[in-house]
Protein backbone atom coordinates (compact mmCIF):
# COMPACT_ATOMS: atom_id res chain seq x y z
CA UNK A 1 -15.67 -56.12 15.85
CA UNK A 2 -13.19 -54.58 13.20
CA UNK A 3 -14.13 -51.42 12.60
CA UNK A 4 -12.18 -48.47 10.91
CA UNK A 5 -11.55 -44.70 11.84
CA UNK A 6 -12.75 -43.28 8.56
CA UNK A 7 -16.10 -45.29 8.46
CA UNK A 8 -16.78 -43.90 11.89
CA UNK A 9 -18.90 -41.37 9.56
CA UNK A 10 -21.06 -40.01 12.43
CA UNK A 11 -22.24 -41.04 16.12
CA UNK A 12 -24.83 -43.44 14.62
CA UNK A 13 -22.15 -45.52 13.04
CA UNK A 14 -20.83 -46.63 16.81
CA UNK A 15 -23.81 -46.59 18.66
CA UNK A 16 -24.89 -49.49 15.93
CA UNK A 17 -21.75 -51.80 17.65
CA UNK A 18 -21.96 -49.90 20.80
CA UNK A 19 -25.18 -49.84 22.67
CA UNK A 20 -24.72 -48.05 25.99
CA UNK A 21 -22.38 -45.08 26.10
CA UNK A 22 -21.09 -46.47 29.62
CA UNK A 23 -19.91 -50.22 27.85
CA UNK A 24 -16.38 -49.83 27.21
CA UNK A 25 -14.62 -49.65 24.09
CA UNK A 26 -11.16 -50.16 23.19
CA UNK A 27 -9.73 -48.85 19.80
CA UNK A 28 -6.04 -50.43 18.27
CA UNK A 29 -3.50 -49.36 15.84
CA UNK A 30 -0.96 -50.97 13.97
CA UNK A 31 1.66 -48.80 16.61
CA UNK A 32 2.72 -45.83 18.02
CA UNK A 33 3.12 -43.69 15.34
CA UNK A 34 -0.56 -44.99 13.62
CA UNK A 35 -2.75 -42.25 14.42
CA UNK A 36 -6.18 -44.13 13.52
CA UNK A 37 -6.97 -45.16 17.33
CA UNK A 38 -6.45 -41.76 18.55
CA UNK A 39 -8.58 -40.09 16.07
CA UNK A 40 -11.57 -42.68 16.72
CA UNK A 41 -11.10 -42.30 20.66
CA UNK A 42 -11.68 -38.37 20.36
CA UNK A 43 -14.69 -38.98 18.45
CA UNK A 44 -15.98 -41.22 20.78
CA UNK A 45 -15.23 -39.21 24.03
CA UNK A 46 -17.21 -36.37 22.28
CA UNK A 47 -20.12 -38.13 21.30
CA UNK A 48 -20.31 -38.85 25.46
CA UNK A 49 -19.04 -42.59 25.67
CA UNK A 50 -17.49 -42.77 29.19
CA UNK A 51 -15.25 -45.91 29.25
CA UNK A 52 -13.10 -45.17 26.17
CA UNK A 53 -10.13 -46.75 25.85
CA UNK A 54 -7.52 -47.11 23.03
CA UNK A 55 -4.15 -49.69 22.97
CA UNK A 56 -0.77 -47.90 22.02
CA UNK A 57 1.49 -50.25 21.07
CA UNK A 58 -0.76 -52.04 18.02
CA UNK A 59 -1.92 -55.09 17.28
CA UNK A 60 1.55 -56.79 16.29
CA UNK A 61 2.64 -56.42 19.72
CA UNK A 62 -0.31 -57.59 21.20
CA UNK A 63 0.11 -60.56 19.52
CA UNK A 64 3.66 -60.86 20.08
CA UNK A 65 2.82 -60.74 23.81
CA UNK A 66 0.15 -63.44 23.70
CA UNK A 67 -2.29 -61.21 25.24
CA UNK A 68 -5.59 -61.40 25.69
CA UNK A 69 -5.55 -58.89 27.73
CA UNK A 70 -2.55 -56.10 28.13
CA UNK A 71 -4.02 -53.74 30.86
CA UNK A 72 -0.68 -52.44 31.75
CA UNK A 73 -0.22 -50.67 27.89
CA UNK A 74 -3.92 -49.61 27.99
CA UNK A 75 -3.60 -45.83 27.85
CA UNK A 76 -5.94 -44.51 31.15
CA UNK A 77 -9.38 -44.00 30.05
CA UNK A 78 -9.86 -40.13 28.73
CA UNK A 79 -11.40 -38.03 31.36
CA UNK A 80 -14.85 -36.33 30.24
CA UNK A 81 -15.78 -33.57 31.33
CA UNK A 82 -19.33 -31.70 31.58
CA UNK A 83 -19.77 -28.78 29.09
């Protein structure tokens, strides 16, 4: 599923794509100086989904690579923490 920072509007908008807050979810850039996949990971972490994960390096090099799967560039999942 492609899905955009900016039309991550509001929690509802993910939990449409993402049923359980415990499925994981990756979010991509296009690199390491794109911001996008950071920006949707916070929002995701504080809306309470547990197994958030984002890739650095972008989709170009993920493709470069032949991946289809890169665990070793996979950031570690963001720690959440109780209120």
């Amino acid at each position: 599923m492609h899905l955009v920072d900016s039309d991550i509007t509001g929690e509802a908008v993910l939990a449409r794509i993402v049923k359980s807050k415990n499925e994981p979810v990756l979010f991509y850039c296009n690199g390491v100086k794109c911001g996008r996949a950071a920006n949707a990971t916070a929002k995701a972490v504080s809306w309470g989904y547990t197994k958030v994960y984002y890739y650095a390096l972008g989709m170009a090099q993920w493709k470069e690579r032949g991946c289809l799967s890169c665990a070793d560039n996979f950031r570690a999942p963001i720690e959440t923490h109780p209120p």
